[in-house]
N, C-alpha and C. Protein backbone atom coordinates (compact mmCIF):
# COMPACT_ATOMS: atom_id res chain seq x y z
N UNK A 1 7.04 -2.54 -9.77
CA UNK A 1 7.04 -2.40 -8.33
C UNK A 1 8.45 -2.32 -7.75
N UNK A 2 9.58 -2.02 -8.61
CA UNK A 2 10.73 -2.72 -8.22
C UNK A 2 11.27 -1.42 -7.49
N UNK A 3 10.47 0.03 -7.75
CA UNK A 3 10.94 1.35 -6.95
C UNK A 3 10.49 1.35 -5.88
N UNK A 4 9.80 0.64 -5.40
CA UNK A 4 9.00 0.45 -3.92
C UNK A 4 9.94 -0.55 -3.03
N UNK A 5 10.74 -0.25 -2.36
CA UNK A 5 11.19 -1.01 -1.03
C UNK A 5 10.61 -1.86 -0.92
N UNK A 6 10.98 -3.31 -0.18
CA UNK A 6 10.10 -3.95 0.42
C UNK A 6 9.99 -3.41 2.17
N UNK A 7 10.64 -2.92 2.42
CA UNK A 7 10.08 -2.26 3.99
C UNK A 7 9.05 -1.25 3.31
N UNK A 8 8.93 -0.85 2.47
CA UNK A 8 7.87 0.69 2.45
C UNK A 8 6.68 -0.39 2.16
N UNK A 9 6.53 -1.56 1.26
CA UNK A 9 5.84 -2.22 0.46
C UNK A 9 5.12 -2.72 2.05
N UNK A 10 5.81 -3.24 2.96
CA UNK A 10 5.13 -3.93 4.43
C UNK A 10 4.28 -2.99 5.01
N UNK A 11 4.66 -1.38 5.00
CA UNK A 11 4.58 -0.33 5.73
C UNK A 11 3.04 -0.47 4.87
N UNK A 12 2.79 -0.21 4.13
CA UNK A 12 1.95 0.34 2.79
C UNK A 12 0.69 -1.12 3.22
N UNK A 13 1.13 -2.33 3.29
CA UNK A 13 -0.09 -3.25 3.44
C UNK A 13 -0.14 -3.67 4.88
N UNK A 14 0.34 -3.00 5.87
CA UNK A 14 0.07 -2.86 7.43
C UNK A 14 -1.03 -1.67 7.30
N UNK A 15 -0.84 -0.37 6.32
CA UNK A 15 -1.57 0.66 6.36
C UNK A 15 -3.03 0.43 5.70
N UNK A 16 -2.86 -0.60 4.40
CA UNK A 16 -4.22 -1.09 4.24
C UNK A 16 -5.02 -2.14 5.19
N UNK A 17 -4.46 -3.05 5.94
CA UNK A 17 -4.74 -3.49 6.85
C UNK A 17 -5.50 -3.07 7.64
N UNK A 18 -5.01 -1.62 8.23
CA UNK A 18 -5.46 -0.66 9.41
C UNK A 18 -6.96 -0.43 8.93
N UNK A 19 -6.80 0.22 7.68
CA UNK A 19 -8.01 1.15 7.05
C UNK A 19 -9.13 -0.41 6.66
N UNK A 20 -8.70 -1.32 6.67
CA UNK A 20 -9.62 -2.54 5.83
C UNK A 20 -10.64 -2.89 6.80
N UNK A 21 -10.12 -2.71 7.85
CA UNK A 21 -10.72 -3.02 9.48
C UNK A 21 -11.79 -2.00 9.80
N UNK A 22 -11.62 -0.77 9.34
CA UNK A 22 -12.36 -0.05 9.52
C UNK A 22 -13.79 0.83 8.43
N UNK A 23 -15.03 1.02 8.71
CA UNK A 23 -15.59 1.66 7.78
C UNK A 23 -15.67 2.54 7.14
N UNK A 24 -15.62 2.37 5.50
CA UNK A 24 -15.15 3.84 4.76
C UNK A 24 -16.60 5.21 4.77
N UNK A 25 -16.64 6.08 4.83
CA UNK A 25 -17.90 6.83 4.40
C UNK A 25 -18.19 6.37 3.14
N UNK A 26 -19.68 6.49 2.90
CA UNK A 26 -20.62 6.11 1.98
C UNK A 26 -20.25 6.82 0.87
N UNK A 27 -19.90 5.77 -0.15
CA UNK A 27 -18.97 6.90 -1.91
C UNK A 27 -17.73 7.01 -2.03
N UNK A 28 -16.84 6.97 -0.92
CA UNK A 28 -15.62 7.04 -1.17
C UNK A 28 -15.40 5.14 -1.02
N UNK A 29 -13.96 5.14 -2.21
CA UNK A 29 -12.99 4.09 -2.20
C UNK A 29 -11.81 4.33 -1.94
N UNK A 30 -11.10 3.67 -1.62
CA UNK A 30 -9.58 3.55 -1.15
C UNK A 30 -8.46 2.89 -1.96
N UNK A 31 -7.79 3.56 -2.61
CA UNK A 31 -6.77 3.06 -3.81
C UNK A 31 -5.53 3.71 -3.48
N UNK A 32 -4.14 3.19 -3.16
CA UNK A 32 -3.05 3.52 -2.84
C UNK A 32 -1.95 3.41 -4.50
N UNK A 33 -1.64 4.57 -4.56
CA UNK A 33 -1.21 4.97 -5.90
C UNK A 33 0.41 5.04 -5.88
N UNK A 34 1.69 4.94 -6.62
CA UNK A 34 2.48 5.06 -6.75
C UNK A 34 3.13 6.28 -7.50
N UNK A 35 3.82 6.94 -7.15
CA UNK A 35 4.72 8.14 -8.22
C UNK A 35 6.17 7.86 -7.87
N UNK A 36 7.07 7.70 -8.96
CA UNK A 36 8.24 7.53 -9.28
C UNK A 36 8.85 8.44 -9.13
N UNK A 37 10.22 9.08 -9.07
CA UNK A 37 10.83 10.31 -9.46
C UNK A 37 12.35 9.66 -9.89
N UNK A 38 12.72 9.52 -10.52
CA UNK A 38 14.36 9.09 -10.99
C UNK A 38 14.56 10.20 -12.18
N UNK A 39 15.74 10.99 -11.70
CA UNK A 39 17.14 11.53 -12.01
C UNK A 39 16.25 11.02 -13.67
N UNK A 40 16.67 12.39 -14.41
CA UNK A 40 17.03 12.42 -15.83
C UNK A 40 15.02 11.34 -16.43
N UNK A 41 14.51 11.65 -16.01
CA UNK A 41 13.13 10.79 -15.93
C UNK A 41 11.84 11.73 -15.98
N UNK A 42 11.22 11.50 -16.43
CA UNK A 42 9.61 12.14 -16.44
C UNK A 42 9.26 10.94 -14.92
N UNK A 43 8.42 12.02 -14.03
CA UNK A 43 8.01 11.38 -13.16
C UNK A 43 6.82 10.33 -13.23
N UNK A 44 6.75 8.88 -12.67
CA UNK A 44 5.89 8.25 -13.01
C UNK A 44 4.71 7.98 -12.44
N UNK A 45 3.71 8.02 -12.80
CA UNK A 45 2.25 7.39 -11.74
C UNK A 45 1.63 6.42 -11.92
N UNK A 46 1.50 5.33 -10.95
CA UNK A 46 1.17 4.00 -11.10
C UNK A 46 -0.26 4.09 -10.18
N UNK A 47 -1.14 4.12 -11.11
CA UNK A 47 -2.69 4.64 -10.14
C UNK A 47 -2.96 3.35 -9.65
N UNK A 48 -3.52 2.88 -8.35
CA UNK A 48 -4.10 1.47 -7.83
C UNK A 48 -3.23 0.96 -7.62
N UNK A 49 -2.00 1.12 -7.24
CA UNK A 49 -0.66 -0.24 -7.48
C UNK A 49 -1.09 -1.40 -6.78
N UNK A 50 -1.90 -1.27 -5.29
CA UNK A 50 -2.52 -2.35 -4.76
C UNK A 50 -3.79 -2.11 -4.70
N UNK A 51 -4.33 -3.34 -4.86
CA UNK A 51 -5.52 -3.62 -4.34
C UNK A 51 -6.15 -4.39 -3.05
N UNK A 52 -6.99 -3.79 -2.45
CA UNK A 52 -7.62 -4.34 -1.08
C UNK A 52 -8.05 -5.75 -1.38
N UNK A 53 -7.84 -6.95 -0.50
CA UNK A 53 -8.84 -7.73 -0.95
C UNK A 53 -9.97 -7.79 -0.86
């Protein structure tokens, strides 16, 4: 988690917050995913990084 800001990291669980409050359509779930990009690096994907409670 250490490529994630902690201002983006606040931004990111104010945004699940928003959506937690509200009802999803019937079948869909909500999973907020991570991708990396660093210089000289295969880009990375961190699927689910958080979870809703």
């Amino acid at each position: 988690m250490n490529a994630v800001a902690e201002r983006q990291r606040r931004r990111i669980a104010r945004a699940a917050a928003f959506l937690a409050r509200r009802p999803l359509p019937a079948g869909l779930d909500l999973r907020f995913d991570v991708k990396t990009v660093v210089p000289g690096r295969w880009p990375r994907h961190i699927m689910d990084a958080w979870r809703l409670p």
